[in-house]
C-alpha atoms as a PDB file:
ATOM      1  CA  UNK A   1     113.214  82.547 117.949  1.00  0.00           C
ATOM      2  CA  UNK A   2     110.175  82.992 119.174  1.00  0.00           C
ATOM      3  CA  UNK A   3     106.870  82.232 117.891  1.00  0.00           C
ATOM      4  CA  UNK A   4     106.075  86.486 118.189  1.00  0.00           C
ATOM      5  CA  UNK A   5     109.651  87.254 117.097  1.00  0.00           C
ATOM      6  CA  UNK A   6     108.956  85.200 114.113  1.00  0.00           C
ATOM      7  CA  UNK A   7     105.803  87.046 112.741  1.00  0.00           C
ATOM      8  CA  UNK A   8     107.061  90.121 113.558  1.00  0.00           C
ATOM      9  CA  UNK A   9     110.168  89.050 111.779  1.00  0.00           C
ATOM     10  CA  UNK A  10     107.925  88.267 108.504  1.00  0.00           C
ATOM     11  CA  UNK A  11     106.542  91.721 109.029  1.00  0.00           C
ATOM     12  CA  UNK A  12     110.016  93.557 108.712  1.00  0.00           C
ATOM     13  CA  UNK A  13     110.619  91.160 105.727  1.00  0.00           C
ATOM     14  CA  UNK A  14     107.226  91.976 103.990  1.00  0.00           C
ATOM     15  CA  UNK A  15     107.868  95.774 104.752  1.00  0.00           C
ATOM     16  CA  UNK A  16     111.258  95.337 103.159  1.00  0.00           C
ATOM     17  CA  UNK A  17     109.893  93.265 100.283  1.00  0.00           C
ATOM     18  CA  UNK A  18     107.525  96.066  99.142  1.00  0.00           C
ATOM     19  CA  UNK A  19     109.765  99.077  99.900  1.00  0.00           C
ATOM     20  CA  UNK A  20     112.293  97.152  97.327  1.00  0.00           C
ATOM     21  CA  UNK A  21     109.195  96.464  94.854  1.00  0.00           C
ATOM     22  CA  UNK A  22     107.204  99.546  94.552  1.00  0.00           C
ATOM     23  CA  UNK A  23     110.751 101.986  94.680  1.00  0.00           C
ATOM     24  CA  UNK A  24     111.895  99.669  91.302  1.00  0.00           C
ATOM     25  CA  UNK A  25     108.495 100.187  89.529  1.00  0.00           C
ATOM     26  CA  UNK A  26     108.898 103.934  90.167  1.00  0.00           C
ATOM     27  CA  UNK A  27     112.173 103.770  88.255  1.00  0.00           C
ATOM     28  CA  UNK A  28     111.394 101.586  85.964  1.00  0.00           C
ATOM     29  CA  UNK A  29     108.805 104.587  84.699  1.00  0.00           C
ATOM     30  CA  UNK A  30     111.818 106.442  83.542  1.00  0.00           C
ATOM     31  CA  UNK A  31     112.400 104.543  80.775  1.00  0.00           C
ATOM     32  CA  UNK A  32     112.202 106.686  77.518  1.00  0.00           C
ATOM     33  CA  UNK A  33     111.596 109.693  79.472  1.00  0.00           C
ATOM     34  CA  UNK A  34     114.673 110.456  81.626  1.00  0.00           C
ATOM     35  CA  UNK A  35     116.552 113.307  80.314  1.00  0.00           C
ATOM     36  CA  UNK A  36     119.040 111.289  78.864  1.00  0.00           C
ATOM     37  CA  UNK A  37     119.098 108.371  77.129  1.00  0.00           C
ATOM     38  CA  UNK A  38     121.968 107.298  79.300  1.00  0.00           C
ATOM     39  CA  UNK A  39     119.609 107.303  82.664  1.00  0.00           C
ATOM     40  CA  UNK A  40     116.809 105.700  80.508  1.00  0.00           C
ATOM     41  CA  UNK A  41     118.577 102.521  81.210  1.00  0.00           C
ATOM     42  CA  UNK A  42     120.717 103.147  84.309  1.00  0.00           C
ATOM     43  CA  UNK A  43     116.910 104.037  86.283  1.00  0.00           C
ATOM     44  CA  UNK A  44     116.036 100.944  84.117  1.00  0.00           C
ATOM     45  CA  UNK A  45     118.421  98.762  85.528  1.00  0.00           C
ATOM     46  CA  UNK A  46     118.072 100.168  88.886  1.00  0.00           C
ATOM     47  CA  UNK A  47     114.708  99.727  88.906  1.00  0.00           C
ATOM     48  CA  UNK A  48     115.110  96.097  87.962  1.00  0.00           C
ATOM     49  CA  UNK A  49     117.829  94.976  90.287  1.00  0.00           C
ATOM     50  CA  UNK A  50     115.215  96.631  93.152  1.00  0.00           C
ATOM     51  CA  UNK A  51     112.662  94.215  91.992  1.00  0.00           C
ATOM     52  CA  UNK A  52     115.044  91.836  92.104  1.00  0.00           C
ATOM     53  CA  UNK A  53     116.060  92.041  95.653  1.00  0.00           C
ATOM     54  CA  UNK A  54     112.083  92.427  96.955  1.00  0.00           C
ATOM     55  CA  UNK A  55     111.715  88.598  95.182  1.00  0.00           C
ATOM     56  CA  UNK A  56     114.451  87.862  97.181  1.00  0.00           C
ATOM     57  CA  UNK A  57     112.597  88.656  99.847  1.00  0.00           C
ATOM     58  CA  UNK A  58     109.516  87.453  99.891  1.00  0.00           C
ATOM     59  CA  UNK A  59     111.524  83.651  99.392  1.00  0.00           C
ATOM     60  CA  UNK A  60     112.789  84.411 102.385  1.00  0.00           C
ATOM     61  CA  UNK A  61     109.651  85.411 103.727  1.00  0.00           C
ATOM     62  CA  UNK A  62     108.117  82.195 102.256  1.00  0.00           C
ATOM     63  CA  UNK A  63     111.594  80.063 103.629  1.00  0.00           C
ATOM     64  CA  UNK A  64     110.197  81.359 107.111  1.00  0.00           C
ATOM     65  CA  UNK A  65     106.613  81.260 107.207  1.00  0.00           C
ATOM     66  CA  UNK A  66     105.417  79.046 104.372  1.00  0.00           C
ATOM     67  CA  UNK A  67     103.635  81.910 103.201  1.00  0.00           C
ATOM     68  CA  UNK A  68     103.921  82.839  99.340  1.00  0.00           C
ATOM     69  CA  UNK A  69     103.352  86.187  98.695  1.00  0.00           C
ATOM     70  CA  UNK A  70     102.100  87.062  95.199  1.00  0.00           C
ATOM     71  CA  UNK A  71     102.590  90.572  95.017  1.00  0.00           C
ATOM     72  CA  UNK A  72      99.613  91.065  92.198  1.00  0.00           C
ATOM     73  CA  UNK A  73      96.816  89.063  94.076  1.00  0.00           C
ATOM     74  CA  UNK A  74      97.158  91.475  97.438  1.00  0.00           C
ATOM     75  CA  UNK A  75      94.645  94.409  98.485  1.00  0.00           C
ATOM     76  CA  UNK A  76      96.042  97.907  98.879  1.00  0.00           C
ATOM     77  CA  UNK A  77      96.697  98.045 101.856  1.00  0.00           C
ATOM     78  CA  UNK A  78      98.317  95.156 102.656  1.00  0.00           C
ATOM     79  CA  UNK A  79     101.332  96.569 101.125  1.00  0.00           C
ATOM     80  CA  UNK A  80     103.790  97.750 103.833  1.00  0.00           C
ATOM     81  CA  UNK A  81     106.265  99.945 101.769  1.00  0.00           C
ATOM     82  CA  UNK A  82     106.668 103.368 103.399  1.00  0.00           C
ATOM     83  CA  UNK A  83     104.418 106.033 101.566  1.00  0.00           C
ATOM     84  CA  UNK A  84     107.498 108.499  99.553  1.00  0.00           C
ATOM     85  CA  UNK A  85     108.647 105.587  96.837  1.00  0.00           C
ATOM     86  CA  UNK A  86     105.334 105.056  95.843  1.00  0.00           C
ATOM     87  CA  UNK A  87     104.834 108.670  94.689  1.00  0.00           C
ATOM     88  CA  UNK A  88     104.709 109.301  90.931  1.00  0.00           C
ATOM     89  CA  UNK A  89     106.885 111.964  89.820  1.00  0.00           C
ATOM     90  CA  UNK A  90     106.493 110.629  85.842  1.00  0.00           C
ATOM     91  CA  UNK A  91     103.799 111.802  83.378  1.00  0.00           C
ATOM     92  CA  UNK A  92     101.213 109.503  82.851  1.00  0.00           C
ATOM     93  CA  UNK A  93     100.219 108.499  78.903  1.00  0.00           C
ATOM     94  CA  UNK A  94      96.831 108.064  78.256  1.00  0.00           C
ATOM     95  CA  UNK A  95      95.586 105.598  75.414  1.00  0.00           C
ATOM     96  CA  UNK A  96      95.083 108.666  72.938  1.00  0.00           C
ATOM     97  CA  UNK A  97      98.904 109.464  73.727  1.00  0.00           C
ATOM     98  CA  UNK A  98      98.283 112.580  75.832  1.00  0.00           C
ATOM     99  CA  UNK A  99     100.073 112.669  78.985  1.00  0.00           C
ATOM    100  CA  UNK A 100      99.060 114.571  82.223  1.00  0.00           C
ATOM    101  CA  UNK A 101     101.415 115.694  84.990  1.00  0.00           C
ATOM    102  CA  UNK A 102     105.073 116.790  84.412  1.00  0.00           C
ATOM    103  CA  UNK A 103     108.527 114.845  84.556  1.00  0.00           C
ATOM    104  CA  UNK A 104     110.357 116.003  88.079  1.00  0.00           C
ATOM    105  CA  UNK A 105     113.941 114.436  88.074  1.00  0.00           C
ATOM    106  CA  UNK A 106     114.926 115.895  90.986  1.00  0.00           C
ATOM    107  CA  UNK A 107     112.529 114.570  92.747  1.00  0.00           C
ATOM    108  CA  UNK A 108     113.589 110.779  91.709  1.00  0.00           C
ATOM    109  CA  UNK A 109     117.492 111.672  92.169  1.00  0.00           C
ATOM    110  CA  UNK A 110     116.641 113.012  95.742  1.00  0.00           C
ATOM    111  CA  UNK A 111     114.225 109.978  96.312  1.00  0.00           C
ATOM    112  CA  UNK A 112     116.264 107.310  95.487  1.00  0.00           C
ATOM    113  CA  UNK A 113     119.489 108.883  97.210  1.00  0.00           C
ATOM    114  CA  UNK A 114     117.758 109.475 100.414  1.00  0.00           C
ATOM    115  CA  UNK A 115     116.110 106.023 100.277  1.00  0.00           C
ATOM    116  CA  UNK A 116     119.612 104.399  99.118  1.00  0.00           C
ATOM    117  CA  UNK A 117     121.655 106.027 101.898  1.00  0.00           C
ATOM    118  CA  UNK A 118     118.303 104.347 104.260  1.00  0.00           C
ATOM    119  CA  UNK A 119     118.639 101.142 102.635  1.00  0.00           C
ATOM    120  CA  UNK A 120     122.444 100.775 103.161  1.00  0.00           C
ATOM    121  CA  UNK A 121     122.312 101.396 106.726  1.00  0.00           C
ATOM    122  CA  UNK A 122     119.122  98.987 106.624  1.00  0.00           C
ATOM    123  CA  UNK A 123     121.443  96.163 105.433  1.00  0.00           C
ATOM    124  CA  UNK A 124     124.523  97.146 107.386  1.00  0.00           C
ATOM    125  CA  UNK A 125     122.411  96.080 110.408  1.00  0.00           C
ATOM    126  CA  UNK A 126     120.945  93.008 109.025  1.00  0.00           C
ATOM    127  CA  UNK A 127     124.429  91.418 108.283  1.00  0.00           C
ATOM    128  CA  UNK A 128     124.491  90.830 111.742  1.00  0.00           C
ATOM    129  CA  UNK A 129     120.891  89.354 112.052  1.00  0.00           C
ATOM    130  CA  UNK A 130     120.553  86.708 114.325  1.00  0.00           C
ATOM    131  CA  UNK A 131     118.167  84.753 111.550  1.00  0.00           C
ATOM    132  CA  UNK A 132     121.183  83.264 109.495  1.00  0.00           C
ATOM    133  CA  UNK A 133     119.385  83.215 106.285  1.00  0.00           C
ATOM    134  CA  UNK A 134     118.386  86.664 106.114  1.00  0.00           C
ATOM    135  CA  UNK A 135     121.771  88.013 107.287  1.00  0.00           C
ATOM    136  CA  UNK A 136     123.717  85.688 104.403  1.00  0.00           C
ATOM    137  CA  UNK A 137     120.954  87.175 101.773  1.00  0.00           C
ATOM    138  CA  UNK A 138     122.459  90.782 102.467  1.00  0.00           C
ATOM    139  CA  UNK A 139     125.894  90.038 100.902  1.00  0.00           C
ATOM    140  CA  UNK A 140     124.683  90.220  97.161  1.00  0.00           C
ATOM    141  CA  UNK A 141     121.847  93.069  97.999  1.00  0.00           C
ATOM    142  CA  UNK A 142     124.686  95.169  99.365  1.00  0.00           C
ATOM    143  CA  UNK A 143     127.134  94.719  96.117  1.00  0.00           C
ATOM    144  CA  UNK A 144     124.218  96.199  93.536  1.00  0.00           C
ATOM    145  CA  UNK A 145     123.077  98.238  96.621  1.00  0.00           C
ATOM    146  CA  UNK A 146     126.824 100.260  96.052  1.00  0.00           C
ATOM    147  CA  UNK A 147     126.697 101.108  92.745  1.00  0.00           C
ATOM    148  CA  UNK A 148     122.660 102.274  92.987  1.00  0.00           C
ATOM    149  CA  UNK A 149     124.218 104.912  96.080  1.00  0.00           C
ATOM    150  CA  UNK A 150     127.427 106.096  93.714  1.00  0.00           C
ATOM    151  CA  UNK A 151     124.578 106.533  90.942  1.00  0.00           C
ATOM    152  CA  UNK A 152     123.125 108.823  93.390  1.00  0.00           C
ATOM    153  CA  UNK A 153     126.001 110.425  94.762  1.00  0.00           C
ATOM    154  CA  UNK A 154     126.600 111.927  90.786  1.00  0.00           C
ATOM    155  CA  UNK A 155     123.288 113.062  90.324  1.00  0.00           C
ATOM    156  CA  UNK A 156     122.594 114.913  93.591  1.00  0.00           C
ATOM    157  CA  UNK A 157     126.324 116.941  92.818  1.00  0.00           C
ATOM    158  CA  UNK A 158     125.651 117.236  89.734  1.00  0.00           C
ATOM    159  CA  UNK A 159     122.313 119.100  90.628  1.00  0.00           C
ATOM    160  CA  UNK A 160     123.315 121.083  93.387  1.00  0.00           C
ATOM    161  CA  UNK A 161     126.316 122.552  91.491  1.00  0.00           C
ATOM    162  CA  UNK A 162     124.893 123.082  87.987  1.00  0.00           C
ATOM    163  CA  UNK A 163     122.435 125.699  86.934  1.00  0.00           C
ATOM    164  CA  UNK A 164     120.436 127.966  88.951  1.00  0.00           C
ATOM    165  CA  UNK A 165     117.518 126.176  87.754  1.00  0.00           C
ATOM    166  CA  UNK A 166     118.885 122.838  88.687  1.00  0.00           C
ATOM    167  CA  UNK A 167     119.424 123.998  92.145  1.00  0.00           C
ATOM    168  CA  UNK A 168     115.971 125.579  92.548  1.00  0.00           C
ATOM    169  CA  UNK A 169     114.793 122.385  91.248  1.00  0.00           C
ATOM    170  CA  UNK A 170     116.823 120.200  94.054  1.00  0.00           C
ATOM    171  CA  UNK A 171     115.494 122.330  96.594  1.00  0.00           C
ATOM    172  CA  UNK A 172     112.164 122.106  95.873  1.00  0.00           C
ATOM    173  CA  UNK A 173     112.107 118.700  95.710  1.00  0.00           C
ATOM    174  CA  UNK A 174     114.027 118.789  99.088  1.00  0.00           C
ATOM    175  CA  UNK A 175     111.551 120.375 100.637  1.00  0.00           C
ATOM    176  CA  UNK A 176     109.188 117.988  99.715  1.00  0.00           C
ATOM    177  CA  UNK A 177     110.847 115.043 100.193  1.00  0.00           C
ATOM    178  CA  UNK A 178     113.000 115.203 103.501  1.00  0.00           C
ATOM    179  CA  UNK A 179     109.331 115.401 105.910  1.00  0.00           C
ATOM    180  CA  UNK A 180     108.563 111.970 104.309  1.00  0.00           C
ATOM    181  CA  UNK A 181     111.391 110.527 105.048  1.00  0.00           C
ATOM    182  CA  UNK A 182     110.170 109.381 108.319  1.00  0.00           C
ATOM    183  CA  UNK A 183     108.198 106.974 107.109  1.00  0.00           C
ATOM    184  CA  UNK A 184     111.330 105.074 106.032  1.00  0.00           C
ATOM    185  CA  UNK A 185     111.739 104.290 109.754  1.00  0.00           C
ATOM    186  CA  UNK A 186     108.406 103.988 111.084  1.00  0.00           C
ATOM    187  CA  UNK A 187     108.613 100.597 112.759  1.00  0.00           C
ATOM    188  CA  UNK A 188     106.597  97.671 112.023  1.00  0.00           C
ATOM    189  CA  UNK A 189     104.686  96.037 114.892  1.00  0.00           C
ATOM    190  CA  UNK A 190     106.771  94.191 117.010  1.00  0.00           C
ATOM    191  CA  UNK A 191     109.983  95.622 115.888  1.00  0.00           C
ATOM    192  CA  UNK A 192     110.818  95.903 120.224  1.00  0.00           C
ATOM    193  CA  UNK A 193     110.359  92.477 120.527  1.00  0.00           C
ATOM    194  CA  UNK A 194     112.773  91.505 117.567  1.00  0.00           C
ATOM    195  CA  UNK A 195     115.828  93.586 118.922  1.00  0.00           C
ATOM    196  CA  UNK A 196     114.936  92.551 122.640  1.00  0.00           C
ATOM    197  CA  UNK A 197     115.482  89.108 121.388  1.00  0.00           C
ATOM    198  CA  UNK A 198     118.467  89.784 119.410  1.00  0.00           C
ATOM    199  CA  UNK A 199     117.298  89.265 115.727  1.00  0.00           C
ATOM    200  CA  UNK A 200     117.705  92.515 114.773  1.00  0.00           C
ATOM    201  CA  UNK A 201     120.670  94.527 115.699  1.00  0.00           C
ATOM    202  CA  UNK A 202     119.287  98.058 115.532  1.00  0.00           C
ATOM    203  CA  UNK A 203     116.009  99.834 115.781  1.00  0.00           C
ATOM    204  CA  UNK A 204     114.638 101.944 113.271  1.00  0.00           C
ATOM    205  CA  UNK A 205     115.395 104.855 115.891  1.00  0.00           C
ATOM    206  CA  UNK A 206     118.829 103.680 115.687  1.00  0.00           C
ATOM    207  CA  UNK A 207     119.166 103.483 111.920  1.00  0.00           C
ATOM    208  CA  UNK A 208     117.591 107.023 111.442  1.00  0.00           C
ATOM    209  CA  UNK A 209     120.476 108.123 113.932  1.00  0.00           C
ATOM    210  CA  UNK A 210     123.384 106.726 111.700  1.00  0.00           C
ATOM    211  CA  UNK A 211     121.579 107.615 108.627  1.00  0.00           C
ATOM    212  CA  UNK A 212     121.503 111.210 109.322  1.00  0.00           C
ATOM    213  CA  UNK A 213     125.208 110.881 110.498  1.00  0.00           C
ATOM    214  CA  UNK A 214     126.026 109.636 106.333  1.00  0.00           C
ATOM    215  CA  UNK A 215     124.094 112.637 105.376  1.00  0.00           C
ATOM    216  CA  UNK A 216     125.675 115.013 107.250  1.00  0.00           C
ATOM    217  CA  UNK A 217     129.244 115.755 105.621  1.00  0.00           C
ATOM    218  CA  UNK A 218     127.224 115.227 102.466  1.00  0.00           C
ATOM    219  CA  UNK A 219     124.655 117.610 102.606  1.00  0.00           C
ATOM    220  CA  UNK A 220     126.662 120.013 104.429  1.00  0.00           C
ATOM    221  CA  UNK A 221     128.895 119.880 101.463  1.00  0.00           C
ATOM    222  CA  UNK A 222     127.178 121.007  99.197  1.00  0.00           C
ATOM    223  CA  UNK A 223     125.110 123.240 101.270  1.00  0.00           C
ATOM    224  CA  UNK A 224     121.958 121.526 101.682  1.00  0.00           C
ATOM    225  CA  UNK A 225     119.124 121.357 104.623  1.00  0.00           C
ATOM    226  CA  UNK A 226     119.005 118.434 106.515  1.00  0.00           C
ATOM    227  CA  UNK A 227     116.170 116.701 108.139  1.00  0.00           C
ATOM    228  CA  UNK A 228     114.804 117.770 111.490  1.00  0.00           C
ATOM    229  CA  UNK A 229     115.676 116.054 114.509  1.00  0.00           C
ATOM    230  CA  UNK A 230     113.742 115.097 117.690  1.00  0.00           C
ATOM    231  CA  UNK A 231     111.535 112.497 118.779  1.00  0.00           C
ATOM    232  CA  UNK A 232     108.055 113.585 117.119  1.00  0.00           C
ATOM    233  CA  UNK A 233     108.730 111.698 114.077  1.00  0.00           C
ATOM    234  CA  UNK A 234     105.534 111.885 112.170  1.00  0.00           C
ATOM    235  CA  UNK A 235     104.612 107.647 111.423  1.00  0.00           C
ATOM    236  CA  UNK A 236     102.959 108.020 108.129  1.00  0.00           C
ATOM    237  CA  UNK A 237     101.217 105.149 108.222  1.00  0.00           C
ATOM    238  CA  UNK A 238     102.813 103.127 105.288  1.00  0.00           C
ATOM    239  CA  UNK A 239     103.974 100.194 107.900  1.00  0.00           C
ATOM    240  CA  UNK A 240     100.261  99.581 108.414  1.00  0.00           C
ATOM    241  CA  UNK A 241      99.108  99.681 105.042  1.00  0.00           C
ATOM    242  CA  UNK A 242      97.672 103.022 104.860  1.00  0.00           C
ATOM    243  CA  UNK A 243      98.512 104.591 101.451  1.00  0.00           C
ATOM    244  CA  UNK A 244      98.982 107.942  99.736  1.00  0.00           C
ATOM    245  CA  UNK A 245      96.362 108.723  95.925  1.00  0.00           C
ATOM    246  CA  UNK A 246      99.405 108.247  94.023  1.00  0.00           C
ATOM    247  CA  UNK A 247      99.609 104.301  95.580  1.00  0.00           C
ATOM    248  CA  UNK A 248      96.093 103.789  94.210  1.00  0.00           C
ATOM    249  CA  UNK A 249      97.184 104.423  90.546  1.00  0.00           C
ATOM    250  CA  UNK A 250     100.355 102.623  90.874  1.00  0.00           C
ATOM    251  CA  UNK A 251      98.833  99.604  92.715  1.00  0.00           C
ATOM    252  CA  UNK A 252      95.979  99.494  89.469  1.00  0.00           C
ATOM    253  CA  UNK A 253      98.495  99.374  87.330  1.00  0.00           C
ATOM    254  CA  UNK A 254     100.813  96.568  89.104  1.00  0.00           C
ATOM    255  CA  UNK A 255      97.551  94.304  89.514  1.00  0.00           C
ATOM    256  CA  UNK A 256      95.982  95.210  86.174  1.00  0.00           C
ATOM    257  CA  UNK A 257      96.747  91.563  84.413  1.00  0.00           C
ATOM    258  CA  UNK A 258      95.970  89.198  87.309  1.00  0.00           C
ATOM    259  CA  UNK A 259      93.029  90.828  87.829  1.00  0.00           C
ATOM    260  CA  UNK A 260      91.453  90.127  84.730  1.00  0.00           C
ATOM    261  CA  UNK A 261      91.811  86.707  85.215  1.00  0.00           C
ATOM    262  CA  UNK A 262      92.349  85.814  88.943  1.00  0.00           C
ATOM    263  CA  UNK A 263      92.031  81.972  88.620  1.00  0.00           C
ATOM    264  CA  UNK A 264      94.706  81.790  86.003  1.00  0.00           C
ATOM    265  CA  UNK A 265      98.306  80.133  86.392  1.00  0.00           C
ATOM    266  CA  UNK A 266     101.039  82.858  85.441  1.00  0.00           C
END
């Protein structure tokens, strides 16, 4: 590999990293507030086997550039995640106990699905990434990855067939969240050179192409819109740090300890 292939290669591992961390702090907000106690600790346990994987990583990130990444003692926007999991769609408490905002489930089921179905192409390709110990890493990501997309799978029937008000409610937050999805594959720099060179097997182009292909018999199932095609993909910006209001609040509150005591050992 070369020396270019290999930064850009920490890049796509960074972006991965911190799509993987900031989606599994979002669910991790559900707990004692999803609508059943039951999804209190299945977005729990989601959320922590997310965190899990972005550790994973950034070792590998370290394993190939000696760089440690402490996810608490970096800026805003040196976060590469793309900008939809970072949006809150969980009330936030205030110290008095008042809470501002309102829950939106739907919102997280259609999140998390879309983002799963993303991921698991994601990983598909990187089983057959020419940078050994990234493409042996994928074997355990993908076994929690399957149960995370079945969890998904439930929830987005289970919505589109219930109520009238569940349906309105999927919908809406369809409509919202499909346009962002193309920051999911908005390509880090010097993603070209990494599948000229072989290391990675598909382009982001290419994964959004099979990606909408698994969404296709799904959505058209149960009678749902699915993204736009075309080649004006809006790039969001996420892949180059640039961040959405909710990402300010979220990135406060991920930071909050180190930063009252930067010099400490934790």
């Amino acid at each position: 590999m070369t020396p270019q292939a290999m930064e850009a290669l920490g890049r796509y591992l960074l972006a991965m990293a911190d799509d993987e961390l900031v989606i599994g702090y979002r669910d991790t907000e559900w707990t004692g507030v999803a609508p059943v106690l039951e999804e209190d600790l299945a977005f729990s346990s989601i959320g922590l086997d997310e965190v899990g994987h972005a550790r994973l990583f950034y070792s590998l990130l370290h394993d190939l550039t000696g760089v440690q990444i402490d996810y608490r003692a970096r800026r805003e926007d040196e976060y590469l995640h793309a900008q939809m999991l970072e949006r809150a769609c969980t009330p936030r408490y205030q110290p008095d106990g008042r809470h501002t905002g309102e829950s939106d489930w739907a919102y997280a089921i259609v999140r998390q699905y879309l983002y799963d179905r993303f991921d698991a192409e994601r990983l598909q390709a990187l089983r057959e990434c020419s940078w050994q110990p990234l493409a042996l890493a994928v074997d355990k990501v993908q076994r929690e990855e399957k149960y995370h997309l079945q969890h998904g799978q439930v929830w987005l029937a289970r919505l589109a067939s219930g109520s009238l008000e569940a349906r309105e409610r999927l919908d809406s937050a369809l409509s919202r969240a499909l346009p962002e999805t193309s920051g999911f594959f908005e390509p880090v720099e010097g993603e070209d050179l990494l599948v000229a060179e072989g290391v990675l097997a598909r382009s982001s182009r290419q994964l959004r192409e099979r990606w909408l292909e698994g969404l296709a018999p799904v959505f058209e199932q149960h009678g749902l819109p699915l993204p736009a095609g075309g080649d004006a993909l809006p790039h969001l910006g996420g892949r180059l740090g640039r961040h959405t209001h909710d990402w300010d609040q979220l990135w406060d509150e991920m930071t909050s300890v180190y930063r009252l005591d930067p010099a400490a050992t934790w």
